[in-house]
N, C-alpha and C. Protein backbone atom coordinates (compact mmCIF):
# COMPACT_ATOMS: atom_id res chain seq x y z
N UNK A 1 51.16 127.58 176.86
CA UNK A 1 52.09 127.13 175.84
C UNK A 1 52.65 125.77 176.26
N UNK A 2 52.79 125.22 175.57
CA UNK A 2 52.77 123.14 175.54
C UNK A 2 54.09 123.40 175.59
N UNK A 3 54.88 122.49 176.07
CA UNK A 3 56.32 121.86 176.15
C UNK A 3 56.65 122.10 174.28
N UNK A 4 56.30 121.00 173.69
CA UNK A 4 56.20 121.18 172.26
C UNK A 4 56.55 122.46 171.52
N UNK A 5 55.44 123.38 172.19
CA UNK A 5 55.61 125.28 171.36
C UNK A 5 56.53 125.51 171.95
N UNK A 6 57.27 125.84 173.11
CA UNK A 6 58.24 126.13 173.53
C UNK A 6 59.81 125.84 172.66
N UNK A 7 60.13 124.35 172.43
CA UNK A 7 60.75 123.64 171.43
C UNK A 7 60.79 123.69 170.11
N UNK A 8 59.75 124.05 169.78
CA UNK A 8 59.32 124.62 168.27
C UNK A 8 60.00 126.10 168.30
N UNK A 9 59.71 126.89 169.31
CA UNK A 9 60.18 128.53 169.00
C UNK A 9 61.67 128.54 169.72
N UNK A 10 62.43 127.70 170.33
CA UNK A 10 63.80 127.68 170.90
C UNK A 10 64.50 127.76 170.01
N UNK A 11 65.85 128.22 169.82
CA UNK A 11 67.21 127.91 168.93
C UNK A 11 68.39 127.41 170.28
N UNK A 12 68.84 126.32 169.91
CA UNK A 12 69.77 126.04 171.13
C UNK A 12 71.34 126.57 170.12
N UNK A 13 71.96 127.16 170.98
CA UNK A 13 73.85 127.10 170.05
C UNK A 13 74.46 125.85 170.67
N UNK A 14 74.86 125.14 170.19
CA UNK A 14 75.50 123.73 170.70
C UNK A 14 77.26 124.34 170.82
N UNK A 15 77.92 124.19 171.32
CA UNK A 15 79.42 124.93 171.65
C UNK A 15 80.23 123.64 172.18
N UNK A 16 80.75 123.18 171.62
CA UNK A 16 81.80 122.04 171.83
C UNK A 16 82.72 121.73 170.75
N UNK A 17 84.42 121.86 171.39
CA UNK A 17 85.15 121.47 170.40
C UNK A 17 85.43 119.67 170.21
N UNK A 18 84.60 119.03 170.47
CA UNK A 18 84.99 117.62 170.36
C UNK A 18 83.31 117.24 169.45
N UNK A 19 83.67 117.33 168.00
CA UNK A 19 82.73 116.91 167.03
C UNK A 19 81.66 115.84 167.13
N UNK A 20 81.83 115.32 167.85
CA UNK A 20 81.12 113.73 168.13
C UNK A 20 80.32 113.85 169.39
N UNK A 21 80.69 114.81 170.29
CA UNK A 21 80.13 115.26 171.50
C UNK A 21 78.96 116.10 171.09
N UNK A 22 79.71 117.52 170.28
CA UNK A 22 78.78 119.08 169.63
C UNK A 22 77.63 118.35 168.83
N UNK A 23 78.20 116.81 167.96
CA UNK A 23 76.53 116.54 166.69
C UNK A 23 75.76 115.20 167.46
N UNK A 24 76.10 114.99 168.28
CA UNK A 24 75.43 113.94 168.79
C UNK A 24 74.68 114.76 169.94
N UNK A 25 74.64 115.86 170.41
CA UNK A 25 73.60 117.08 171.15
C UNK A 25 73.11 117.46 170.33
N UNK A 26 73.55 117.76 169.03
CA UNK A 26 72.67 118.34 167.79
C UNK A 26 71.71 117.35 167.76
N UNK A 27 72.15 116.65 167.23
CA UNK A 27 70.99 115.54 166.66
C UNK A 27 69.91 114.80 167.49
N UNK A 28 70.35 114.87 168.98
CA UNK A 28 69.56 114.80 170.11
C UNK A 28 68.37 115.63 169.78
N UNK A 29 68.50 116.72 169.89
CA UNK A 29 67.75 118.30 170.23
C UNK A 29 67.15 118.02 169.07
N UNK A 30 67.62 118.09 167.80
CA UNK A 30 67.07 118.24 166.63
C UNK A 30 65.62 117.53 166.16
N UNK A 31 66.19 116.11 167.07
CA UNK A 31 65.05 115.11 166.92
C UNK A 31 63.89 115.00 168.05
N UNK A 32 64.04 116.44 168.77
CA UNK A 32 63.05 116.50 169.66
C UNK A 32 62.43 117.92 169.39
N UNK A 33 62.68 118.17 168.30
CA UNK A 33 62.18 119.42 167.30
C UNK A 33 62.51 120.77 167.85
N UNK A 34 63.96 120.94 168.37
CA UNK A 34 64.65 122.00 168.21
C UNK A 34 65.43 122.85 167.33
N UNK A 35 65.74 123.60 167.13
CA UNK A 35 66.07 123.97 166.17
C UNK A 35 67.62 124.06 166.20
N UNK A 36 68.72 123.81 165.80
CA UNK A 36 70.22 123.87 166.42
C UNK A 36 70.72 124.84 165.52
N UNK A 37 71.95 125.14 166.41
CA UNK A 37 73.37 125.99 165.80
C UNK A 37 74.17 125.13 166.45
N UNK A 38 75.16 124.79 165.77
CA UNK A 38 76.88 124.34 166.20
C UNK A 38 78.13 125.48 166.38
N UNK A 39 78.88 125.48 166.97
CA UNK A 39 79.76 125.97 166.99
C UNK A 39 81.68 125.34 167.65
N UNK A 40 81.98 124.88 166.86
CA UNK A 40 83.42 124.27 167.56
C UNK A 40 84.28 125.36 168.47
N UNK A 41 84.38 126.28 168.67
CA UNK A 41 85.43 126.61 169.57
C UNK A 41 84.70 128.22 169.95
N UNK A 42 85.31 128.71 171.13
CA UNK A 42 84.64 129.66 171.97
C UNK A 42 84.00 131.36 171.04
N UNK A 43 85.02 131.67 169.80
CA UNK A 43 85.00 132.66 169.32
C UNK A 43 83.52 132.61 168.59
N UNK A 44 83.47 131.41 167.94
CA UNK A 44 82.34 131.48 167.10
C UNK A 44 81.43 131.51 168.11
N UNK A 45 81.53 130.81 168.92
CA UNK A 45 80.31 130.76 169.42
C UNK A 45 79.80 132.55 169.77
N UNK A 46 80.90 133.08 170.24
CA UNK A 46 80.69 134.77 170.98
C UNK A 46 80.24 135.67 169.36
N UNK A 47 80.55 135.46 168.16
CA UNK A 47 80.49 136.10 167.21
C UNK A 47 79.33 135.69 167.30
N UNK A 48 78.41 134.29 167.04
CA UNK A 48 77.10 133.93 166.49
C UNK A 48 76.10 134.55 167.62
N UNK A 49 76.16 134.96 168.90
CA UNK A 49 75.46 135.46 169.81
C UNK A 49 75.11 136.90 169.41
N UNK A 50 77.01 137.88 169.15
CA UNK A 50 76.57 138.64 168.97
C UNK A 50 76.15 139.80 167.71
N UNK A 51 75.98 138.48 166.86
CA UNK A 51 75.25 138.93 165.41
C UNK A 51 74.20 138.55 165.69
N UNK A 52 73.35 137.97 166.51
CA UNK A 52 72.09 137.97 166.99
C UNK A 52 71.52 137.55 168.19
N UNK A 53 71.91 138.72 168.84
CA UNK A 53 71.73 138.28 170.44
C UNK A 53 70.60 137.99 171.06
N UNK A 54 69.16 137.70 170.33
CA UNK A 54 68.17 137.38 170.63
C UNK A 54 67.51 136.18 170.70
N UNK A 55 68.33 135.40 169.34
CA UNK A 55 68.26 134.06 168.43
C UNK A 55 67.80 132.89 169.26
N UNK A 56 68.91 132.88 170.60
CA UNK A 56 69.16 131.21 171.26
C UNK A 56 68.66 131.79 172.03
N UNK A 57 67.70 130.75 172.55
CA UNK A 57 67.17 130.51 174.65
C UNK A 57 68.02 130.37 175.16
N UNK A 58 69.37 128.87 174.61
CA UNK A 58 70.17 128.38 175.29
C UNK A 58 71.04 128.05 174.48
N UNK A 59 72.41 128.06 175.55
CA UNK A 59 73.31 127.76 174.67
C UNK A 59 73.89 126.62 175.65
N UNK A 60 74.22 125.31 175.31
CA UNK A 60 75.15 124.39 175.84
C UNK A 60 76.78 124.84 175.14
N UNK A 61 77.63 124.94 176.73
CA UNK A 61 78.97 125.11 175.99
C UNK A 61 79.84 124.23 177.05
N UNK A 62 80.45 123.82 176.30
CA UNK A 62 81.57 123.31 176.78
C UNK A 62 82.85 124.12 177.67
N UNK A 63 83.00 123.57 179.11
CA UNK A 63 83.75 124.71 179.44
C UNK A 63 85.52 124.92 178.99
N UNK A 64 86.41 123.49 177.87
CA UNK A 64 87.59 123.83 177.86
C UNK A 64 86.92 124.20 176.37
N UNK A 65 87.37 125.62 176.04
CA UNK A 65 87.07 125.38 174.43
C UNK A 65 88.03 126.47 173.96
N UNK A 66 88.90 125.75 172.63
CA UNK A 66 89.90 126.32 172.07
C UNK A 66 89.40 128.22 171.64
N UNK A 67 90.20 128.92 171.80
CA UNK A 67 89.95 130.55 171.44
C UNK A 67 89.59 130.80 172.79
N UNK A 68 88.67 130.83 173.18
CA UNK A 68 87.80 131.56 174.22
C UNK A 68 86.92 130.16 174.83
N UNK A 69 87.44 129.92 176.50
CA UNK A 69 86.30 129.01 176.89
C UNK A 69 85.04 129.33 177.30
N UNK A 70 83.89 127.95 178.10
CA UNK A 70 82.86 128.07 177.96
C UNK A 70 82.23 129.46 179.21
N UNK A 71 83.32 130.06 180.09
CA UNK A 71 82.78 130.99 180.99
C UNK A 71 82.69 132.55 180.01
N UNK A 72 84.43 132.29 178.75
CA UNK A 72 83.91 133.44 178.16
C UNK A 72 82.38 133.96 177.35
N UNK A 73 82.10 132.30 177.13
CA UNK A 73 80.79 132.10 176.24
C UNK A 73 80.14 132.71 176.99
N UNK A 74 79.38 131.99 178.13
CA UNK A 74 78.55 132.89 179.51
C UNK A 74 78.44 134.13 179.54
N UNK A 75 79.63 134.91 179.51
CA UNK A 75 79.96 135.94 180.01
C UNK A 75 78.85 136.66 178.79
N UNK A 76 79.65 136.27 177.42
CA UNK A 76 78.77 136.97 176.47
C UNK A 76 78.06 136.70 176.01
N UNK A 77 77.41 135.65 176.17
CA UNK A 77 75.81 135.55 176.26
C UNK A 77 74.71 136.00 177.38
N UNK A 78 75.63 135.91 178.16
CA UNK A 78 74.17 137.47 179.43
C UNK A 78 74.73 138.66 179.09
N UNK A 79 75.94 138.71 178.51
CA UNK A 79 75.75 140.21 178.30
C UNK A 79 75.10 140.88 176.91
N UNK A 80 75.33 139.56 176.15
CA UNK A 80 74.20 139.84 174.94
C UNK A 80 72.60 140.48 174.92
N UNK A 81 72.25 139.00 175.95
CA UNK A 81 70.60 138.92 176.27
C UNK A 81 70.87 138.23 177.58
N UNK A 82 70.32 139.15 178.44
CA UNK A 82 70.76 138.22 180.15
C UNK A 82 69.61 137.39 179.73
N UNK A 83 67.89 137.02 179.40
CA UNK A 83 66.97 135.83 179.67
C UNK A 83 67.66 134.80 178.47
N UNK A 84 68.83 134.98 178.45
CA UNK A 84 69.63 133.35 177.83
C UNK A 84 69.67 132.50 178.51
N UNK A 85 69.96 131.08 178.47
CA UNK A 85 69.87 129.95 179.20
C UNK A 85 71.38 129.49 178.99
N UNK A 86 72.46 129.52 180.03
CA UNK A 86 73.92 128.74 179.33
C UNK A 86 73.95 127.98 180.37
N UNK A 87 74.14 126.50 179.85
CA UNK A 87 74.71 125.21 180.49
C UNK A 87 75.72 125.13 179.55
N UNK A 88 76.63 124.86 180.84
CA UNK A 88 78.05 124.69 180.86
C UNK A 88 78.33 123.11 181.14
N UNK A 89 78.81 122.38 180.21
CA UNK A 89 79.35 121.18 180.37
C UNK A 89 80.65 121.05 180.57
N UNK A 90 81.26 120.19 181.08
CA UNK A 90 82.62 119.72 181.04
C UNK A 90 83.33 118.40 181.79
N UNK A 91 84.19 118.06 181.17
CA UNK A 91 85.15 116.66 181.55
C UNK A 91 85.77 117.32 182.74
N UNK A 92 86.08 118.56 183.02
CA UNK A 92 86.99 118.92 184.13
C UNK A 92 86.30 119.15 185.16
N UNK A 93 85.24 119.13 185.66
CA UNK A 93 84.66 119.62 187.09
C UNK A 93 85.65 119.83 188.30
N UNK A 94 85.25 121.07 188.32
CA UNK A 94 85.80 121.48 189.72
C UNK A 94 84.89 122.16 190.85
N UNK A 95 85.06 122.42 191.60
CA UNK A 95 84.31 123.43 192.19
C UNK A 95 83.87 124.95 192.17
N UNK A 96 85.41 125.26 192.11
CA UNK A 96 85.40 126.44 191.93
C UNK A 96 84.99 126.86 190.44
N UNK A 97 85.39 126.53 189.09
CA UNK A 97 84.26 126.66 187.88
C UNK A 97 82.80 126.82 188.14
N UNK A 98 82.30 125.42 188.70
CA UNK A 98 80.85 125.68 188.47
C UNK A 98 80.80 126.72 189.79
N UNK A 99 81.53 127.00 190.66
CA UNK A 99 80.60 128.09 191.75
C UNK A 99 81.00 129.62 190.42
N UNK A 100 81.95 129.84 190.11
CA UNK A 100 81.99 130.94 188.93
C UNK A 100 80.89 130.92 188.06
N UNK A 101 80.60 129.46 187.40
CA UNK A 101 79.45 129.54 186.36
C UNK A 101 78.32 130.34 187.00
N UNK A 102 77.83 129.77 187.81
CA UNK A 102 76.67 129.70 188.73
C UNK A 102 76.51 131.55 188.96
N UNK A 103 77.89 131.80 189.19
CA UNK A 103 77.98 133.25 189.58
C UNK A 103 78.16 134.18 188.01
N UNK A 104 78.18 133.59 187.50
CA UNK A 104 77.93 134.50 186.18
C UNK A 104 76.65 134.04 185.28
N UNK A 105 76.16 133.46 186.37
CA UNK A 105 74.62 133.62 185.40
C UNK A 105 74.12 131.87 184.67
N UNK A 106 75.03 130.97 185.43
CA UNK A 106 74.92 129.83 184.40
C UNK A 106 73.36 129.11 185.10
N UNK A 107 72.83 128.25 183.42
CA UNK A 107 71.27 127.90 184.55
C UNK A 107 71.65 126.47 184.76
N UNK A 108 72.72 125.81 184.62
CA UNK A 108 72.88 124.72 184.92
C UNK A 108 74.65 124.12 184.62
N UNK A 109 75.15 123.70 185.25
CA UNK A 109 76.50 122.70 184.93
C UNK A 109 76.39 121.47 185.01
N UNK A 110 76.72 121.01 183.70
CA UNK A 110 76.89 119.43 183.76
C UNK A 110 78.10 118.98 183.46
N UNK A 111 78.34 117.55 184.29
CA UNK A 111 79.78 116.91 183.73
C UNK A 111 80.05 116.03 183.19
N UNK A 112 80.97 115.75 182.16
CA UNK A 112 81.01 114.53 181.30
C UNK A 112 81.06 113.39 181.60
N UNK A 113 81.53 112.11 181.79
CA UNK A 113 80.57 111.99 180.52
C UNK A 113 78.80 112.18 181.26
N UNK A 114 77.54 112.90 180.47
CA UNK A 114 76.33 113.26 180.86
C UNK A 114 75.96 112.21 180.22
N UNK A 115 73.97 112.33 180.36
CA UNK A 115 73.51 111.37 179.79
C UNK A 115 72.25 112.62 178.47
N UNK A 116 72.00 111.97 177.53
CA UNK A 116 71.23 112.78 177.15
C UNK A 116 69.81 113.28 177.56
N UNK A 117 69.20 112.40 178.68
CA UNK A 117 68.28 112.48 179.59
C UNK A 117 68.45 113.68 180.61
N UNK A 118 69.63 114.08 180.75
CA UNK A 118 70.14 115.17 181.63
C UNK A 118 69.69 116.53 180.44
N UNK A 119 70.19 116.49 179.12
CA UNK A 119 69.85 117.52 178.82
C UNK A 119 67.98 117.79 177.94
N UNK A 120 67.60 116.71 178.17
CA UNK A 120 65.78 116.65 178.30
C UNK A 120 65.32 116.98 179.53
N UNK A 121 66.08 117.05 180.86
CA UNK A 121 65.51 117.59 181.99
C UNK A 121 65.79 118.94 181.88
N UNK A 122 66.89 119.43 181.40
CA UNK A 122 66.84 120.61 181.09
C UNK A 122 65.97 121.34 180.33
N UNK A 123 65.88 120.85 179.12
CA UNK A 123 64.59 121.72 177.81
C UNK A 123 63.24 121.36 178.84
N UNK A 124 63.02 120.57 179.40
CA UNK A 124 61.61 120.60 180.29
C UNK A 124 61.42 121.56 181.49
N UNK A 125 62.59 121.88 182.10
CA UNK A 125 62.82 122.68 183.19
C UNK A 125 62.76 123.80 182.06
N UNK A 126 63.28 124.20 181.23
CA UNK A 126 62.82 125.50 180.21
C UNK A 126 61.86 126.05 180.05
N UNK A 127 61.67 124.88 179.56
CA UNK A 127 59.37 124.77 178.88
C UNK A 127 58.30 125.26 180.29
N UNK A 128 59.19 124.50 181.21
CA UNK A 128 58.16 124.90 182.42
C UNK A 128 58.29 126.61 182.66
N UNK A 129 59.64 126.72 182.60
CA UNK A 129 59.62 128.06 183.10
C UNK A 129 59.41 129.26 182.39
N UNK A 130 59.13 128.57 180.88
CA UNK A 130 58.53 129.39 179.80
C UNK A 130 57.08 129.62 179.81
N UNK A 131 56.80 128.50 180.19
CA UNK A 131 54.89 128.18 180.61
C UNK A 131 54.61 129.47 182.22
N UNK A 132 55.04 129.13 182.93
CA UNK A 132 54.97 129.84 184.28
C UNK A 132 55.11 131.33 183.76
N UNK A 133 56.55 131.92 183.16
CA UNK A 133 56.65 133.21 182.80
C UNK A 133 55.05 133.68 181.56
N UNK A 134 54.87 133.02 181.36
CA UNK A 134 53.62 133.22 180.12
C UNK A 134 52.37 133.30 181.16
N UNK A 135 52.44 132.64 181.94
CA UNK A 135 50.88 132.38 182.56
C UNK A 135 50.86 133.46 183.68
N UNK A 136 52.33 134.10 184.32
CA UNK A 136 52.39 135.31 184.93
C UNK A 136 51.95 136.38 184.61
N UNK A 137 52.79 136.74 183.09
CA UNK A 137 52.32 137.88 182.17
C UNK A 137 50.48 137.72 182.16
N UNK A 138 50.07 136.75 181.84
CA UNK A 138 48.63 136.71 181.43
C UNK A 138 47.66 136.93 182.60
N UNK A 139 48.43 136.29 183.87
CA UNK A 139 47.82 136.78 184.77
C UNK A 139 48.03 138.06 185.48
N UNK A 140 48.37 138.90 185.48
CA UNK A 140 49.20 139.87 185.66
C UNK A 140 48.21 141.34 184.58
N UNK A 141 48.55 140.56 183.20
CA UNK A 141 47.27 141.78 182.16
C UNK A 141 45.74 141.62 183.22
N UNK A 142 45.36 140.45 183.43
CA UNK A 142 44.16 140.10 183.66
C UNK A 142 43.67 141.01 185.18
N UNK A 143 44.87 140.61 185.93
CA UNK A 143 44.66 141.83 187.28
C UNK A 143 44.74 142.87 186.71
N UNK A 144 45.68 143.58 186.00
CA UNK A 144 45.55 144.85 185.21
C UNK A 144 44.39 145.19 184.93
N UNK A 145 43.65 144.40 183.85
CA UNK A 145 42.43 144.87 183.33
C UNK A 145 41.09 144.85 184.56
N UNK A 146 41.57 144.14 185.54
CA UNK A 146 40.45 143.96 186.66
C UNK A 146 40.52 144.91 187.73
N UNK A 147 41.72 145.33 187.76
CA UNK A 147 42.05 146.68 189.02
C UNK A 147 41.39 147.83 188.04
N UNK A 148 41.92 148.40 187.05
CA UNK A 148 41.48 149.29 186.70
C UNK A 148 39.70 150.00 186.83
N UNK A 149 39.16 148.53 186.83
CA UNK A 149 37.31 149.17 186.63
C UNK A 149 37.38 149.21 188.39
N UNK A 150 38.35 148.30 189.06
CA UNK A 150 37.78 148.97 190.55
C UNK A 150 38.85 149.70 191.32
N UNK A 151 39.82 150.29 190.14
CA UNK A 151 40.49 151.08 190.89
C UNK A 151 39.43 152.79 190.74
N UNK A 152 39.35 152.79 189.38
CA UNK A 152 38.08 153.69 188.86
C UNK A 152 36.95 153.61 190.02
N UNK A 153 36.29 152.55 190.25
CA UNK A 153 35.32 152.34 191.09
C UNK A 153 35.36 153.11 192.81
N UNK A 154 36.68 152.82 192.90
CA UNK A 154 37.34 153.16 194.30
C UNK A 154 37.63 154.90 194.51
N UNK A 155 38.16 154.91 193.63
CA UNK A 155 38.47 156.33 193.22
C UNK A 155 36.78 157.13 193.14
N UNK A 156 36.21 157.21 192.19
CA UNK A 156 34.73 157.19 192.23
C UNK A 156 34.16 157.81 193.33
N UNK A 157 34.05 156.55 194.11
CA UNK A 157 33.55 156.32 195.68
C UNK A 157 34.98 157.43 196.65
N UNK A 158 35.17 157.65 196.48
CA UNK A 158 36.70 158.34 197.22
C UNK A 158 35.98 159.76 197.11
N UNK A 159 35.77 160.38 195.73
CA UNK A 159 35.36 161.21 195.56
C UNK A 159 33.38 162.00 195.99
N UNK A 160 32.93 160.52 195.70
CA UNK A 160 31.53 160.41 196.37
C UNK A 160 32.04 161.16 197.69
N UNK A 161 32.53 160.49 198.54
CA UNK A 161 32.50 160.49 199.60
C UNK A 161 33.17 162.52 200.26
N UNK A 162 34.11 162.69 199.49
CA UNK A 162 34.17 164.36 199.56
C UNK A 162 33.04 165.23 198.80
N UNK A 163 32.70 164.80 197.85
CA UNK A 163 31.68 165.72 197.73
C UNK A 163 30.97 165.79 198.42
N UNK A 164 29.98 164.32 199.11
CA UNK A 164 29.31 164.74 200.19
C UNK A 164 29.65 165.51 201.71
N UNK A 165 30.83 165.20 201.91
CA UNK A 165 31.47 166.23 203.43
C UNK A 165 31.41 167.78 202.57
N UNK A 166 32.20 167.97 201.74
CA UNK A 166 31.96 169.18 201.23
C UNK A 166 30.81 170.02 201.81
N UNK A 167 29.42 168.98 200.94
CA UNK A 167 27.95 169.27 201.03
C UNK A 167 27.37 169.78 202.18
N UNK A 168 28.12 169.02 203.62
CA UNK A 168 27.78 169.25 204.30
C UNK A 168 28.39 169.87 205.08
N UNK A 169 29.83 170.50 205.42
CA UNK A 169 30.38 171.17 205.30
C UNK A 169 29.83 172.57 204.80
N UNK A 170 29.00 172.94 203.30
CA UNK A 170 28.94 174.08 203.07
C UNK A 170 27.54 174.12 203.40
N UNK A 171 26.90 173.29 203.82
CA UNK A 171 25.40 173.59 204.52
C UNK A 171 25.30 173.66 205.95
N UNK A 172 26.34 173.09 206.83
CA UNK A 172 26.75 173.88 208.16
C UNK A 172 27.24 174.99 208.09
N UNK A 173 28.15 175.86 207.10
CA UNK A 173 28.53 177.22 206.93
C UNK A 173 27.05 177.81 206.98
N UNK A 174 26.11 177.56 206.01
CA UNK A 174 25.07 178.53 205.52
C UNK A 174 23.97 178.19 206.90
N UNK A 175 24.03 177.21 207.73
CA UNK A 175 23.52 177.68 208.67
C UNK A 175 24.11 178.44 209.87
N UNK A 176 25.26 178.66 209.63
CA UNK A 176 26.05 179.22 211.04
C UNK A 176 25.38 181.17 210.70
N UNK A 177 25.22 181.48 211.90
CA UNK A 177 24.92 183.28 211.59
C UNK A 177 25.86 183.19 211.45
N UNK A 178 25.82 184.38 211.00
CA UNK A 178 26.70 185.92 210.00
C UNK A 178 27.17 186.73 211.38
């Protein structure tokens, strides 16, 4: 699966209460053929997850966000669908935030002002790890389907191999006297 298909089948939730920040990531993403959701402040964002907790790969959120901030977002977006993707942005960096993010599951923290090149390393770091998880599964059926004829095979031969002790086994009985 191409970078491209990956981007094509993504929904990102964009989560920022500063309008100019939330549509200028929209329109980023959009024009690199993602598909977007917006959301201004923390609630919506937790309602739109969990009326369809399957929807978004990723969600960029902002970590001060009016209602509920961007760790509550986190929180309920792995608990929605833990294989979600939440980057957490923010003007406030601290330490202790991003070591919390990090510890609740975040796949990345960025701090303001970012560049939009930061969040194209991200959708590529996605794609890759969408490509890798795909080419696991495939390789993975493929050992499946290849163990089986020589697990059969093995097994087989396992059994070859007692029937013949058996054999001989019950043809040393029938020569032993009575």
């Amino acid at each position: 699966m191409s970078s491209k298909d990956v981007r094509a089948t993504t929904e990102v939730l964009v989560v920022d209460d500063e309008e100019e920040i939330r549509e200028l990531v929209a329109e980023f993403l959009r024009a690199r053929g993602v598909r977007v959701t917006t959301a201004a402040d923390g609630r919506a964002a937790i309602a739109a997850i969990e009326r369809e907790p399957a929807r978004y790969a990723l969600v960029l959120a902002d970590l001060q966000l009016p209602g509920c901030d961007g760790l509550d977002v986190l929180r309920a977006a792995k608990r929605a669908n833990p294989s979600v993707s939440v980057v957490i942005i923010t003007g406030y960096a601290s330490l202790d935030s991003a070591i919390e993010a990090v510890r609740l599951g975040a796949y990345d923290y960025l701090t303001k002002p970012f560049s939009l090149g930061q969040i194209e390393v991200v959708l590529g770091r996605l794609a890759d790890r969408a490509a890798l998880e795909a080419e696991n599964r495939r390789l993975l059926h493929r050992l499946d389907e290849r163990d089986e004829p020589e697990a059969a095979s093995v097994l087989m031969s396992r059994l070859d191999g007692i029937d013949l002790r058996l054999a001989r086994i019950e043809a040393a009985l029938a020569r032993r006297p009575a």
